[in-house]
N, C-alpha and C. Protein backbone atom coordinates (compact mmCIF):
# COMPACT_ATOMS: atom_id res chain seq x y z
N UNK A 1 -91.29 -99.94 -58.34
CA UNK A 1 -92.51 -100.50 -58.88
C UNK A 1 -92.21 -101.94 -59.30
N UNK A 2 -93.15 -102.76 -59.13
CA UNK A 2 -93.11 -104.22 -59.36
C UNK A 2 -93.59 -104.50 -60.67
N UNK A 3 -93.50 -104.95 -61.40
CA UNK A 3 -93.40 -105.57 -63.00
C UNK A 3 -93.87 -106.84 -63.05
N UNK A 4 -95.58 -107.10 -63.10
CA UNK A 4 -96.05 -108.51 -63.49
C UNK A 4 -96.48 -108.57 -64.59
N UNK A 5 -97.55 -109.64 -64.69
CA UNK A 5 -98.10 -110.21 -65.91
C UNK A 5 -98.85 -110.55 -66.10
N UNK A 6 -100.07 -110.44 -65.92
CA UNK A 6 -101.65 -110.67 -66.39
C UNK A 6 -102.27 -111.46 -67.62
N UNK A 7 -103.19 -112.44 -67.19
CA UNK A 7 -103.93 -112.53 -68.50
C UNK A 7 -105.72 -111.96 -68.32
N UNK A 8 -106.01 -111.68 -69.38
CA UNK A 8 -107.20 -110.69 -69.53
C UNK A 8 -108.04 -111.63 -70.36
N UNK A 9 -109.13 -111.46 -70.56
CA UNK A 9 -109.90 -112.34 -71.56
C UNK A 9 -110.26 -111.10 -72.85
N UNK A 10 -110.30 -111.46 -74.44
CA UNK A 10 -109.88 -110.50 -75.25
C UNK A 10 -110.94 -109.61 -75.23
N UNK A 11 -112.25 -109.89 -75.10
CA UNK A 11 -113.25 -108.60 -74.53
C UNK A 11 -112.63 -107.52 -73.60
N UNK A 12 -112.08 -108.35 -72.44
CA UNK A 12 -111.98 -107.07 -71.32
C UNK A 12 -110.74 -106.31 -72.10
N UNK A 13 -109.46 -107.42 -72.42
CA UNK A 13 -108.54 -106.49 -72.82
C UNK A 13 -108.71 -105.18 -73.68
N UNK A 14 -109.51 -105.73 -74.88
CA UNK A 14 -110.17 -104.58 -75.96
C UNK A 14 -110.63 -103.78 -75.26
N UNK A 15 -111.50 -103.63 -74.47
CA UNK A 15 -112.32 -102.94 -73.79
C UNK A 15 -111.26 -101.63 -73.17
N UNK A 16 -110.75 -102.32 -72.28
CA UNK A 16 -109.27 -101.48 -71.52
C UNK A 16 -108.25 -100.62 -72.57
N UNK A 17 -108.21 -101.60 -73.32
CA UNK A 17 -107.73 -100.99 -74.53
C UNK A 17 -107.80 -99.56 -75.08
N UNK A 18 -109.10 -99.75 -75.56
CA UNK A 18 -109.80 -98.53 -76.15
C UNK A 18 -109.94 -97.51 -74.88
N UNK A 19 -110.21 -97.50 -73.68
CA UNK A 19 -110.52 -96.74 -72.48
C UNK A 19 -109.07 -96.21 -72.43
N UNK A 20 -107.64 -97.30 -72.38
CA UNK A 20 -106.57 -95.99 -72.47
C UNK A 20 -106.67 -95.29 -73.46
N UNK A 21 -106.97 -95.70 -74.89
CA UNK A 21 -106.73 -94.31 -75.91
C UNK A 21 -107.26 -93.19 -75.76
N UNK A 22 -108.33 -93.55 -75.11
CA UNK A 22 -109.19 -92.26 -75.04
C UNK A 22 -108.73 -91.18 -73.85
N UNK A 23 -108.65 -92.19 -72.60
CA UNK A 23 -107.80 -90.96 -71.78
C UNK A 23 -106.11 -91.00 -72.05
N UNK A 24 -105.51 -91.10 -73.28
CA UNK A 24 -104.61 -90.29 -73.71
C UNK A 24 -103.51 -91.40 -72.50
N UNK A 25 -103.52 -92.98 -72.51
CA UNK A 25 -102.63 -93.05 -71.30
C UNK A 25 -102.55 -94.81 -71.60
N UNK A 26 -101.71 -95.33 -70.79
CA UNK A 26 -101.17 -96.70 -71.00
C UNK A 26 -102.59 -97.21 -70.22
N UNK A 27 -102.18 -98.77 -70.85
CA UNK A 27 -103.31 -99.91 -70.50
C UNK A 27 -102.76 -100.24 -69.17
N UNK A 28 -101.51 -100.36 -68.63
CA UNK A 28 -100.68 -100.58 -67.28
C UNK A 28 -101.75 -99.30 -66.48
N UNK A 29 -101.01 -98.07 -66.95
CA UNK A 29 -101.82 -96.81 -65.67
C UNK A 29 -103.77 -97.16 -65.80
N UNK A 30 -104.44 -97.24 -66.33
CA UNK A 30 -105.64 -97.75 -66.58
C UNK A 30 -106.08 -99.47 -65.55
N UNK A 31 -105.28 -100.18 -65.75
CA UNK A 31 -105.03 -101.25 -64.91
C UNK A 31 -104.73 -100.78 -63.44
N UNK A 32 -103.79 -100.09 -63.17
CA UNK A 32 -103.33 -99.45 -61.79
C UNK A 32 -104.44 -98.70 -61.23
N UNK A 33 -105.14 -97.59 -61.87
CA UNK A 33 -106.44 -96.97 -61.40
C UNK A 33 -107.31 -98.09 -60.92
N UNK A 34 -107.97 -99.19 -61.62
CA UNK A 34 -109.04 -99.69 -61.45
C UNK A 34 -108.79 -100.86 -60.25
N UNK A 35 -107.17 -100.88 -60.02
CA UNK A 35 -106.68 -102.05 -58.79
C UNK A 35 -107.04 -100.93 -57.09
N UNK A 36 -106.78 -99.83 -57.85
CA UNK A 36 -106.62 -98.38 -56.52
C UNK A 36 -107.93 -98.45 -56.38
N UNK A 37 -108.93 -98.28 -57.07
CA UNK A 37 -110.26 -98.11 -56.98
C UNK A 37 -111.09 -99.15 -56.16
N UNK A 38 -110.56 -100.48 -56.74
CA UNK A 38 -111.47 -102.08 -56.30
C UNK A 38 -110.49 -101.53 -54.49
N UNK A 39 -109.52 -101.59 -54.23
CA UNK A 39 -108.96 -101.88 -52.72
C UNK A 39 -109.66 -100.42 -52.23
N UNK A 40 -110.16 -99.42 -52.12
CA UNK A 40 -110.39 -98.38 -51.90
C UNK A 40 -111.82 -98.85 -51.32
N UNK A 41 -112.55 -99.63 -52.58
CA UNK A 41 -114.23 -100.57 -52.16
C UNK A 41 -113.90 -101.28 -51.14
N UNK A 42 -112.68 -102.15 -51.00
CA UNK A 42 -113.26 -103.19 -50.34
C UNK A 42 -111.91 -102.74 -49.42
N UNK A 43 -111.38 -102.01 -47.87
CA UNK A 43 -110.47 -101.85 -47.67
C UNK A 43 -110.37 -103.21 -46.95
N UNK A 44 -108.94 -102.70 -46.83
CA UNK A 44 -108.12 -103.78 -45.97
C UNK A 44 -108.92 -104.41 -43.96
N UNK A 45 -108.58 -105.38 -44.08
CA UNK A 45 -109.39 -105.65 -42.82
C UNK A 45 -108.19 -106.29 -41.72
N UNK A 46 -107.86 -106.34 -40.51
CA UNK A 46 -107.19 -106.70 -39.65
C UNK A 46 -107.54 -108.40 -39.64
N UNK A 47 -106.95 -109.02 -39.77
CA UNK A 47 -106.79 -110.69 -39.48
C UNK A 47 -107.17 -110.80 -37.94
N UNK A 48 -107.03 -110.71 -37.05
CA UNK A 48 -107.34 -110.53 -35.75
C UNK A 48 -108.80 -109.80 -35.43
N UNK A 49 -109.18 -109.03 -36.10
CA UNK A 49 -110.47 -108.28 -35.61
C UNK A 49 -111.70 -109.16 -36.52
N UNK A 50 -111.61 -110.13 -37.48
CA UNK A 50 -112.16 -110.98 -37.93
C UNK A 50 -112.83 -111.59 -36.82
N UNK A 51 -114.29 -112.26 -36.94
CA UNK A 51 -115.05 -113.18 -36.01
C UNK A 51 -116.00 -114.11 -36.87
N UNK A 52 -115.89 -115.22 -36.83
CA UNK A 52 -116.97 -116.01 -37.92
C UNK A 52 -118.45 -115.34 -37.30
N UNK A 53 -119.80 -115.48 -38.02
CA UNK A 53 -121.01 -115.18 -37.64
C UNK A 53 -121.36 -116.10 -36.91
N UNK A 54 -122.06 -115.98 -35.83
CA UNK A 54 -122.79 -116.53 -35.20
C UNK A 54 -123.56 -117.58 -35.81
N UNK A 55 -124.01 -119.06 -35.32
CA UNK A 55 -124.46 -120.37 -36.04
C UNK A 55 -126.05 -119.90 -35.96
N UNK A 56 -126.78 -120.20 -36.93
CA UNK A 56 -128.31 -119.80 -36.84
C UNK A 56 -128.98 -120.88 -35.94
N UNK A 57 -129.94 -120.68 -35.47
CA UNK A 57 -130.76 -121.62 -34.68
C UNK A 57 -131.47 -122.92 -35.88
N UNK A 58 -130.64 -123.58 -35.92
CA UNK A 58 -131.71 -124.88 -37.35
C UNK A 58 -132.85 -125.14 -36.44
N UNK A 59 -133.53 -124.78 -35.61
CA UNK A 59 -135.05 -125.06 -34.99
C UNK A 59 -135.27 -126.58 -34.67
N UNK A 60 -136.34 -127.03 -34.59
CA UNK A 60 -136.56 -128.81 -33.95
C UNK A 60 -136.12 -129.16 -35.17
N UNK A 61 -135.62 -130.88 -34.42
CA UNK A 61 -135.82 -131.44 -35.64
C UNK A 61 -137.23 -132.18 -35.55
N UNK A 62 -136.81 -132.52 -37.03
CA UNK A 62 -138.34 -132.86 -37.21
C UNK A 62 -138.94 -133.82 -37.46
N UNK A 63 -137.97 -134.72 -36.86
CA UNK A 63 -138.22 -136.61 -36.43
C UNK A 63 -137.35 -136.81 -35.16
N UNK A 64 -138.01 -137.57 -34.38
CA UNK A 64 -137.47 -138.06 -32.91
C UNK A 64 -136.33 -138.83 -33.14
N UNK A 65 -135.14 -138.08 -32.22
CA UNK A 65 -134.03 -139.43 -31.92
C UNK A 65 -133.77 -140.52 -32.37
N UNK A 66 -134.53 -141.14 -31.85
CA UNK A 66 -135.38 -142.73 -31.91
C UNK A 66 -135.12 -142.68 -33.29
N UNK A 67 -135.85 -142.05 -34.09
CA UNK A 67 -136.13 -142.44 -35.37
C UNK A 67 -135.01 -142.15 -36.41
N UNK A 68 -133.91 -141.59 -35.69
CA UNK A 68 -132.57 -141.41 -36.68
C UNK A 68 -131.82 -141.89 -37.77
N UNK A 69 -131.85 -143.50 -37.29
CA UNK A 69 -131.02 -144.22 -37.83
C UNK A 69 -131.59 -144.75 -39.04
N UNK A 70 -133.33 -145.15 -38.69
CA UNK A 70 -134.17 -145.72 -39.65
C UNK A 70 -134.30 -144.67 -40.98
N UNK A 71 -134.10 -143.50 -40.40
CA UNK A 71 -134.19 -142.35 -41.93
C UNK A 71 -133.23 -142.12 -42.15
N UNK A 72 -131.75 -142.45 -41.63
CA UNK A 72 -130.80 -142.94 -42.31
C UNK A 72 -130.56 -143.83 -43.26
N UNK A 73 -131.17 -145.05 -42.61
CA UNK A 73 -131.27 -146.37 -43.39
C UNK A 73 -131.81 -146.02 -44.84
N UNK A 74 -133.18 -145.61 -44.54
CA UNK A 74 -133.97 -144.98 -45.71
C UNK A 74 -133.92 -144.46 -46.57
N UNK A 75 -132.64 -143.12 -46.38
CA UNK A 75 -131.78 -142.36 -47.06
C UNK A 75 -130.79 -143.29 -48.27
N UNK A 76 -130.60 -144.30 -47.36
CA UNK A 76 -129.25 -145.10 -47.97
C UNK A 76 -129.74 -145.40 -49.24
N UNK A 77 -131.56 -146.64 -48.87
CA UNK A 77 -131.93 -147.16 -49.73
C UNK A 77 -132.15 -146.53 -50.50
N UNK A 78 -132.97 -145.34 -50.31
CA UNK A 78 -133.20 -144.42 -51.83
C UNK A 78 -132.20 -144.45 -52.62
N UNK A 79 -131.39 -143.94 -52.18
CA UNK A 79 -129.84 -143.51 -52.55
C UNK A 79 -129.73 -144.60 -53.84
N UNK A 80 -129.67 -145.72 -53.29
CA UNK A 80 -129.23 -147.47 -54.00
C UNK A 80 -130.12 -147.33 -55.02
N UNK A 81 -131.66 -147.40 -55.04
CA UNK A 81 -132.59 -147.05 -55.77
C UNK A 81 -132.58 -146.28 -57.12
N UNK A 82 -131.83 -145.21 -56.82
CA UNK A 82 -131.80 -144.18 -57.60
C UNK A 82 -130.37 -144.30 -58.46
N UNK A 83 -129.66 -144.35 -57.91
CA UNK A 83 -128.02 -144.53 -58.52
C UNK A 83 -127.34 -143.42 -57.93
N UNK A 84 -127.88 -142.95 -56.68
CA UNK A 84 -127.23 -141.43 -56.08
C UNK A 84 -126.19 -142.25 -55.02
N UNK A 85 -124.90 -142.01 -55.10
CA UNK A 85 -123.85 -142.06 -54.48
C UNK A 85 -123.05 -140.96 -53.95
């Protein structure tokens, strides 16, 4: 068995705390249950069988080509305008 070291925030610790006294058992075995429990939710997944999702369709845009650079420009000035950097 491996031997670490945790920090808890003093709510949860108390909390854990009191939950071992009651089932009669260490704050470590109480800690160990609830690590068995969370990996049990969420199991282990293969690195390889991973695939990012598919990109959504962002639909038209909704100013012409042409007009790119100028609502860039536009963008900028606001930007300057405002104090947004």
């Amino acid at each position: 068995m491996i031997r670490t070291q945790i920090q808890l925030p003093d709510h949860l610790y108390y909390r854990l705390k009191r939950l071992a006294e009651k089932e009669e058992t260490s704050l470590a075995e109480i800690v160990r249950r609830a690590a068995q429990l969370l990996l049990e939710i969420y199991p282990e997944q293969a690195v390889e069988s991973w695939q990012p999702p598919e990109p959504a369709d962002p639909g038209r845009f909704r100013i012409p080509e042409s007009d790119w650079r100028i609502a860039a420009h536009d963008i900028e000035i606001g930007e300057a305008k405002t104090g947004m950097d």
